[in-house]
C-alpha atoms as a PDB file:
ATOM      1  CA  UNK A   1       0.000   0.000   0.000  1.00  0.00           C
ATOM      2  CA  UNK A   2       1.387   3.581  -0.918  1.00  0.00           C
ATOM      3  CA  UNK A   3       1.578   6.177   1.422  1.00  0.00           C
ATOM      4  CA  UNK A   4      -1.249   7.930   0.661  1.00  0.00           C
ATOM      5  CA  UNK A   5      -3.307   5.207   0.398  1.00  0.00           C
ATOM      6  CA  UNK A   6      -2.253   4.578   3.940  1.00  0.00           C
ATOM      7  CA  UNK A   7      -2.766   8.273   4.896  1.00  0.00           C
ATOM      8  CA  UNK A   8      -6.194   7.862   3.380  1.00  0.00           C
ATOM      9  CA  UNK A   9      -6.934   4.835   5.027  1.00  0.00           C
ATOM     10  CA  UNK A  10      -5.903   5.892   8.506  1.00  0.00           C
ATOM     11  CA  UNK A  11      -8.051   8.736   8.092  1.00  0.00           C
ATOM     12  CA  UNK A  12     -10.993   6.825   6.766  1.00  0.00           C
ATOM     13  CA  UNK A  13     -10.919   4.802   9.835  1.00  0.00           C
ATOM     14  CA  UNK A  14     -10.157   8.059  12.316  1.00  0.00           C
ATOM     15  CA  UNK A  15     -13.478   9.380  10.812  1.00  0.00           C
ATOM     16  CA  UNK A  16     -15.568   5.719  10.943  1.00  0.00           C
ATOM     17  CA  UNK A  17     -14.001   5.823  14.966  1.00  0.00           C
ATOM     18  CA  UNK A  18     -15.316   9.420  15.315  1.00  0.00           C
ATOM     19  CA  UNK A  19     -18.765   8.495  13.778  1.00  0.00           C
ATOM     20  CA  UNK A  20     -19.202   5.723  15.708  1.00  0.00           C
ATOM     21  CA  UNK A  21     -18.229   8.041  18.898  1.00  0.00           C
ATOM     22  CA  UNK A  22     -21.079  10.046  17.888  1.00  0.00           C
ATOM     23  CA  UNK A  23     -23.715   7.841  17.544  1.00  0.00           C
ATOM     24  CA  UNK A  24     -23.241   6.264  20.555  1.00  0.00           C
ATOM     25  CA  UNK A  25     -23.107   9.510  22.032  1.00  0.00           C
ATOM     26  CA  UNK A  26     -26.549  10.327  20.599  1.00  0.00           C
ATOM     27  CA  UNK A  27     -27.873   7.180  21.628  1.00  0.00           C
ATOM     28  CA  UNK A  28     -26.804   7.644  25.114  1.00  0.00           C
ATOM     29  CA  UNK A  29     -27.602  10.971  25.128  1.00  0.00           C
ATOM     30  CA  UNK A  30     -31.580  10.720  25.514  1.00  0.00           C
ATOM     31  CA  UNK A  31     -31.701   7.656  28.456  1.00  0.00           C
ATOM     32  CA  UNK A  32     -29.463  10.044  30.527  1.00  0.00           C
ATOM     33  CA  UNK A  33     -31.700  13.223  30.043  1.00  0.00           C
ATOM     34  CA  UNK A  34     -34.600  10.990  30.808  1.00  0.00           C
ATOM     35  CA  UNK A  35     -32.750   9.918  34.063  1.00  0.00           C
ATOM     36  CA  UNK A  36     -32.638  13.158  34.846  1.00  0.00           C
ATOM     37  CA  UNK A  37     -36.025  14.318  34.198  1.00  0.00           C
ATOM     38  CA  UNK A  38     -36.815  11.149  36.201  1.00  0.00           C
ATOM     39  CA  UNK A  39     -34.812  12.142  39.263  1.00  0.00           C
ATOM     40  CA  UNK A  40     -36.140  15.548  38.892  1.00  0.00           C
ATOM     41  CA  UNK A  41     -39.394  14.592  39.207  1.00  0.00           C
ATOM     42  CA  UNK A  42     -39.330  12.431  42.075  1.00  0.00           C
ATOM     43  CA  UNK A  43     -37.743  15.249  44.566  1.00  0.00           C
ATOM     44  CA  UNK A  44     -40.272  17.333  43.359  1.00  0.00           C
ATOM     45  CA  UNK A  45     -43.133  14.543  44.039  1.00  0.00           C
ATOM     46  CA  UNK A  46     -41.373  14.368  47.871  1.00  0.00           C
ATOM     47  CA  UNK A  47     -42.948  17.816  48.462  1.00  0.00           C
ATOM     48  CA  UNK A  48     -42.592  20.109  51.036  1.00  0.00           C
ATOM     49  CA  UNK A  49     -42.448  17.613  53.733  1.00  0.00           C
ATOM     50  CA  UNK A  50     -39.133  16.570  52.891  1.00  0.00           C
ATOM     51  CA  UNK A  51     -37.765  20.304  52.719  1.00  0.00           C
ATOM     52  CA  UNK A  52     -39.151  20.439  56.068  1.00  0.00           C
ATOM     53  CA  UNK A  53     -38.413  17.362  57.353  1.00  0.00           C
ATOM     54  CA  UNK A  54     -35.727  16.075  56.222  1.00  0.00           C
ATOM     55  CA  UNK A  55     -33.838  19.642  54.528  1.00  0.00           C
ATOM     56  CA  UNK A  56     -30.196  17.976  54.540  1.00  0.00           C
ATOM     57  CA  UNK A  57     -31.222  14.852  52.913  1.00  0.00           C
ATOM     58  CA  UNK A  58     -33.463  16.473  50.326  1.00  0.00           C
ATOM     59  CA  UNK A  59     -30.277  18.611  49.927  1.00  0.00           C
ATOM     60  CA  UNK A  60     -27.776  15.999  49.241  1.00  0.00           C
ATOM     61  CA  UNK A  61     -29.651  14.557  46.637  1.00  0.00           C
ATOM     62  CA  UNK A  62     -30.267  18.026  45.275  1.00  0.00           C
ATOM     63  CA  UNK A  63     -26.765  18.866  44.832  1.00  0.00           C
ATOM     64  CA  UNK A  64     -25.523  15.369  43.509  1.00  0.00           C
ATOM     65  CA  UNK A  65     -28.931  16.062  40.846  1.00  0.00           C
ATOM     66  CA  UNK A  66     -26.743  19.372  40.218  1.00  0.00           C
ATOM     67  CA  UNK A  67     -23.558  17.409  39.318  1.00  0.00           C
ATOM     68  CA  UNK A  68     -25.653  15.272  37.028  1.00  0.00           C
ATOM     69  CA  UNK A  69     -26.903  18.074  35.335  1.00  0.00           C
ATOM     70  CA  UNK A  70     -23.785  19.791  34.929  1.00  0.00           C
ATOM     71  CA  UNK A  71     -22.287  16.503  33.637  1.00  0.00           C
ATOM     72  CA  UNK A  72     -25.080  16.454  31.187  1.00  0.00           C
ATOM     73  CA  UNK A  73     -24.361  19.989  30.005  1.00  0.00           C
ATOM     74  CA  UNK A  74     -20.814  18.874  29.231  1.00  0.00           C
ATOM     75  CA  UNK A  75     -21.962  16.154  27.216  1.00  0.00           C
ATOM     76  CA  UNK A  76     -20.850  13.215  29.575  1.00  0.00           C
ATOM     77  CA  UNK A  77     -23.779  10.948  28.998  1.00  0.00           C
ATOM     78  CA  UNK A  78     -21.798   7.846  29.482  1.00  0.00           C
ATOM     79  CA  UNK A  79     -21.354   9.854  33.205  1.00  0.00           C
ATOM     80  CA  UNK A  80     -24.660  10.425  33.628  1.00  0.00           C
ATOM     81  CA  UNK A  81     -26.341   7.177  33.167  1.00  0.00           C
ATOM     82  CA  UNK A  82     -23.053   5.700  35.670  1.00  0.00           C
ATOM     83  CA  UNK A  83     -24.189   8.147  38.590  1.00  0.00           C
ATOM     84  CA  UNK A  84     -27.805   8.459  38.093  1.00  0.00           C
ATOM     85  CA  UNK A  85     -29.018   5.239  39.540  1.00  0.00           C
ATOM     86  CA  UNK A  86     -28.073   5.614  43.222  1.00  0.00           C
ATOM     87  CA  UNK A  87     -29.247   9.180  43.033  1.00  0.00           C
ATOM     88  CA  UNK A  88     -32.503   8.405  41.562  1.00  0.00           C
ATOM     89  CA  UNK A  89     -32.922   5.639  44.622  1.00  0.00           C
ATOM     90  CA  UNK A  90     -32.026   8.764  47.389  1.00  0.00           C
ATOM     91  CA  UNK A  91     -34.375  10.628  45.551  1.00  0.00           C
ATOM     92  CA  UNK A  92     -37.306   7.853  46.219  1.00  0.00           C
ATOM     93  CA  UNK A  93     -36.522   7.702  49.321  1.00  0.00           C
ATOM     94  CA  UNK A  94     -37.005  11.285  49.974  1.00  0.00           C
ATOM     95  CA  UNK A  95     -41.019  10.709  50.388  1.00  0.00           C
ATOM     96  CA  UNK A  96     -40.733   8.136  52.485  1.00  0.00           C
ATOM     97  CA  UNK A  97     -38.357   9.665  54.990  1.00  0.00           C
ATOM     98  CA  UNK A  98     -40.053  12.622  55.152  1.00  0.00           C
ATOM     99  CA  UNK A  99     -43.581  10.978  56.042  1.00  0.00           C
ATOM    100  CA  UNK A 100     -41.233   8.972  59.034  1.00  0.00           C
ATOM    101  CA  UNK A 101     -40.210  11.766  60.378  1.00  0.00           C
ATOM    102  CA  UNK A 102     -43.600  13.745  60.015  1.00  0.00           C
ATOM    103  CA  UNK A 103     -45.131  11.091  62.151  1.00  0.00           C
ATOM    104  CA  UNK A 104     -42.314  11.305  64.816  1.00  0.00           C
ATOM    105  CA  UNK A 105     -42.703  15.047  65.178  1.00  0.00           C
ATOM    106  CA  UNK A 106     -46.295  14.898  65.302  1.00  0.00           C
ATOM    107  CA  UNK A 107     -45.892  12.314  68.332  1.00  0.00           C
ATOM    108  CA  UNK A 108     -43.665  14.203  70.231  1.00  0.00           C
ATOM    109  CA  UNK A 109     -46.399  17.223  69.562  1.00  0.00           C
ATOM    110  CA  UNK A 110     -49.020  15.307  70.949  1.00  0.00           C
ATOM    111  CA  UNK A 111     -47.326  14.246  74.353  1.00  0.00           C
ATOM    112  CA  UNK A 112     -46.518  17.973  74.516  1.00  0.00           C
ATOM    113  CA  UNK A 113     -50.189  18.825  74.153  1.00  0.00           C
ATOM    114  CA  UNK A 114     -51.602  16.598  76.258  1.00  0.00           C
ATOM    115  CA  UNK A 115     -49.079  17.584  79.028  1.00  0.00           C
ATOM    116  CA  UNK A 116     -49.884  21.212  78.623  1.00  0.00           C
ATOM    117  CA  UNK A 117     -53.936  20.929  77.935  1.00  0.00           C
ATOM    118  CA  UNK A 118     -53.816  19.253  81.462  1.00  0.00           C
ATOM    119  CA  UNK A 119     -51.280  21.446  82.918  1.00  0.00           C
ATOM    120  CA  UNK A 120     -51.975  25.237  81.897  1.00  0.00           C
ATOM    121  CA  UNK A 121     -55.922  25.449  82.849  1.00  0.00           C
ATOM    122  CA  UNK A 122     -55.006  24.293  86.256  1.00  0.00           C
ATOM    123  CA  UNK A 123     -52.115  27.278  85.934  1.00  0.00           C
ATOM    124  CA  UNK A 124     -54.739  29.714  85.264  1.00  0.00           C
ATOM    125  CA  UNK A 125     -57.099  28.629  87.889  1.00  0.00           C
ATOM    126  CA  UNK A 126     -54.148  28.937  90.695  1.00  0.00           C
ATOM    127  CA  UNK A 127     -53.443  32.522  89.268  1.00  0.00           C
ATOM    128  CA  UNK A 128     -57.006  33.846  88.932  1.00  0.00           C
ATOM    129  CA  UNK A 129     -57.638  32.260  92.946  1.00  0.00           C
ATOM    130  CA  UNK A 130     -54.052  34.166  93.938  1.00  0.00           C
ATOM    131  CA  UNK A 131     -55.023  37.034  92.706  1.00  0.00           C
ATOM    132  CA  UNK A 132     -58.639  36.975  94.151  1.00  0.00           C
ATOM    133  CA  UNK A 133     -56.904  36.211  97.318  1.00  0.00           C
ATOM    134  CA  UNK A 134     -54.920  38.996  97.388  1.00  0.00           C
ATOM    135  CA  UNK A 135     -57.746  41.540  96.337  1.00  0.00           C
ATOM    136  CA  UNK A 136     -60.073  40.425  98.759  1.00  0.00           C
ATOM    137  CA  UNK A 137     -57.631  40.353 101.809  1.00  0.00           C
ATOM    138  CA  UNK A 138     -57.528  44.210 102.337  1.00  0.00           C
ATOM    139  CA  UNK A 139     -56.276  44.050 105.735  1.00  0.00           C
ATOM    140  CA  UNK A 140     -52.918  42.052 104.278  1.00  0.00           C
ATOM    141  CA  UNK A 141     -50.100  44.644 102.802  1.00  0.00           C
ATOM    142  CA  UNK A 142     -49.406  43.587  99.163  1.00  0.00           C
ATOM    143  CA  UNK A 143     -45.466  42.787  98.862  1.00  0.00           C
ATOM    144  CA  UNK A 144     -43.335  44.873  96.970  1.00  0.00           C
ATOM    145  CA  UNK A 145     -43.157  44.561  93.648  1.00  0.00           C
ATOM    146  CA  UNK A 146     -47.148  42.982  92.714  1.00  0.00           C
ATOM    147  CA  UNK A 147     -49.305  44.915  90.730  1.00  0.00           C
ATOM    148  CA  UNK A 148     -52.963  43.512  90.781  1.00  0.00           C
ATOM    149  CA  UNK A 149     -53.896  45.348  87.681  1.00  0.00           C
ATOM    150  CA  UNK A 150     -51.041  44.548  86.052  1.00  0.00           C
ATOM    151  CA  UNK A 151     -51.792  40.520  86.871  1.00  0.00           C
ATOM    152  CA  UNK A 152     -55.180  40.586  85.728  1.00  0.00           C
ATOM    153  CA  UNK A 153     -54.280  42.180  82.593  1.00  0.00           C
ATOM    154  CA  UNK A 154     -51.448  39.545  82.044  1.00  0.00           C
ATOM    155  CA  UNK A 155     -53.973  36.604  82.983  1.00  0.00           C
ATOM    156  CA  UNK A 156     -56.414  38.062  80.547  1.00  0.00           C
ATOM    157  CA  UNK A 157     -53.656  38.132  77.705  1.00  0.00           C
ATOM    158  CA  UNK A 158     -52.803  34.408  78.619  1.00  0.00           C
ATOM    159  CA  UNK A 159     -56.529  33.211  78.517  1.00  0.00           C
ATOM    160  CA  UNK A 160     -56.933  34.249  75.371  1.00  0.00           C
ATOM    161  CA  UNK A 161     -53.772  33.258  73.933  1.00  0.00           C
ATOM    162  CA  UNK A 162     -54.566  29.936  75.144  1.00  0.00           C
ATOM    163  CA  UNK A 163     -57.952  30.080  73.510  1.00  0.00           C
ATOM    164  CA  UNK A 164     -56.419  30.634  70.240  1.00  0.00           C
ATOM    165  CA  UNK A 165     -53.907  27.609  71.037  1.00  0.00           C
ATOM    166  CA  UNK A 166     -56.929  25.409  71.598  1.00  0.00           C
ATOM    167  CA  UNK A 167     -58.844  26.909  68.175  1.00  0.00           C
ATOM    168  CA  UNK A 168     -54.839  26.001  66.377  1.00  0.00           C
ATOM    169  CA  UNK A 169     -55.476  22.154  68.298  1.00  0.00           C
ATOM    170  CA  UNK A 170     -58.954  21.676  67.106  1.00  0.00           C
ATOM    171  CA  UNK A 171     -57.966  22.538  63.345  1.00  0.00           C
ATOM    172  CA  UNK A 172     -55.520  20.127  63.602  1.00  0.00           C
ATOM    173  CA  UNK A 173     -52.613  22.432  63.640  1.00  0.00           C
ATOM    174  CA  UNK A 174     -50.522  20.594  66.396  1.00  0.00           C
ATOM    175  CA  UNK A 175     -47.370  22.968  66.048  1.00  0.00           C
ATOM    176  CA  UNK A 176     -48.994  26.120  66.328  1.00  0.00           C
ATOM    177  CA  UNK A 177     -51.355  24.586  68.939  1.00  0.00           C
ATOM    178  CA  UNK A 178     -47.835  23.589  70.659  1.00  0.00           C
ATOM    179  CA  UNK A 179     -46.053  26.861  70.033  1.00  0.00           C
ATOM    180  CA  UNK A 180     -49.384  28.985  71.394  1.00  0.00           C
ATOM    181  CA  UNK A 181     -49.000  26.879  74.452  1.00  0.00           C
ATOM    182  CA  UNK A 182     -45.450  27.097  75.541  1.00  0.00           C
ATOM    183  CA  UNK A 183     -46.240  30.948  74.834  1.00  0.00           C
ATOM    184  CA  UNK A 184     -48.832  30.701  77.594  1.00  0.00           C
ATOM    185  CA  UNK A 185     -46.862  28.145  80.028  1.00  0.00           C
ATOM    186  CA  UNK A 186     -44.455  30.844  79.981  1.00  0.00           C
ATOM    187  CA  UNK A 187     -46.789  34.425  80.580  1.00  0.00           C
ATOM    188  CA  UNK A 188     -48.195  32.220  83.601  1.00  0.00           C
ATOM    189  CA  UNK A 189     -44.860  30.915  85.172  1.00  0.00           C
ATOM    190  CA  UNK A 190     -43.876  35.107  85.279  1.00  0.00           C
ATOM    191  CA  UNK A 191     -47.565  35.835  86.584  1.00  0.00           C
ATOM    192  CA  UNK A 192     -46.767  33.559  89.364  1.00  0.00           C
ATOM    193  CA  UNK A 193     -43.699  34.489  90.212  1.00  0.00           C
ATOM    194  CA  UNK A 194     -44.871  37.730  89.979  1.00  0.00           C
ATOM    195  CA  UNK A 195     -47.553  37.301  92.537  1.00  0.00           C
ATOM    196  CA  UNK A 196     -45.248  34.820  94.774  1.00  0.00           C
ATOM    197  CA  UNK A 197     -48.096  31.790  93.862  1.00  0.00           C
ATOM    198  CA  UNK A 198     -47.110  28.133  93.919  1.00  0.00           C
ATOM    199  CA  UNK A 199     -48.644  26.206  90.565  1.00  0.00           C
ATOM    200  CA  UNK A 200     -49.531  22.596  90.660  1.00  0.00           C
ATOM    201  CA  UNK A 201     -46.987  19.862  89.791  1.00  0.00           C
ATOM    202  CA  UNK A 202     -47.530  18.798  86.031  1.00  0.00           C
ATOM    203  CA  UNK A 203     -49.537  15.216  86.114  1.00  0.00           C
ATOM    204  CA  UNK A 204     -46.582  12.293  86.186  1.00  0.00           C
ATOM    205  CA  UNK A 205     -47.656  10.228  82.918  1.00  0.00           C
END
């Protein structure tokens, strides 16, 4: 063979190897977009729950989705379709996590309820009978520092903030419900103190 036969030869078969490249390329190309559109759609089937319940897992699998992406962009499909599998399982798993740790929070909120729906209208009884106490007993010097008026606006404030915690409970809004109540736990353990009353012991479960 001449040289440039050979030169045309080699050539022919750099431009066969380069075709071939290509198509594979091409065929690969579509099966690792799909991936992605796959993977894509399951984190955003997880919902909000899982950016609120589980925000650094949802996050991990939304950066490695990132590096996917950006391998995509670069025309790594051979990349893609290595990477995407065990990405595509964290992202299926997102739901289900999420839900698991939904129900565990919602637990814990319930204990706290119950605790403080048995606990706080006792709280407010004790502070409404202190400060009746002290307003009827007009031969007994107030101690420095108590303000009747002052407590009965305070108890006022914490009756109806406690209202609006029970309202949150029976719309089945457990962590405002929770939040409202620590609020009020907290106005009546300073209206006590205030007023030198002793509350009741919290019920031992």
């Amino acid at each position: 063979m001449f040289p440039k036969s050979r030169s045309k030869y080699r050539a022919s078969i750099s431009l066969i190897c380069l075709a071939a490249t290509l198509a594979a390329c091409a065929r690969q190309r579509e099966p690792a977009q799909l991936m992605i559109g796959e993977i894509d759609a399951t984190i955003s089937a997880a919902g909000e729950d899982a950016a609120k319940f589980v925000p650094h897992q949802l996050s991990d699998v939304q950066t490695k989705l990132a590096a996917l992406k950006s391998s995509f962009d670069n025309q790594d499909y051979k990349g893609v379709l290595a990477a995407a599998p065990p990405v595509l399982s964290e992202a299926q798993g997102l739901a289900g996590a999420a839900a698991a740790k939904k129900t565990e929070v919602i637990k814990a909120l319930n204990v706290q309820w119950a605790s403080m729906a048995s606990s706080v209208p006792a709280s407010i009884t004790a502070i409404q009978n202190r400060i009746d106490m002290l307003r009827t007993n007009k031969n007994r010097k107030l101690a420095a520092g108590i303000d009747l008026n002052a407590a009965r606006t305070g108890l006022s404030g914490a009756e109806s903030l406690w209202s609006k915690a029970q309202g949150a409970f029976g719309n089945g809004n457990m962590e405002e419900a929770v939040s409202a109540a620590k609020d009020v736990k907290s106005k009546l353990d300073a209206l006590a103190a205030s007023l030198n009353a002793d509350l009741p012991a919290p019920a031992v479960s």
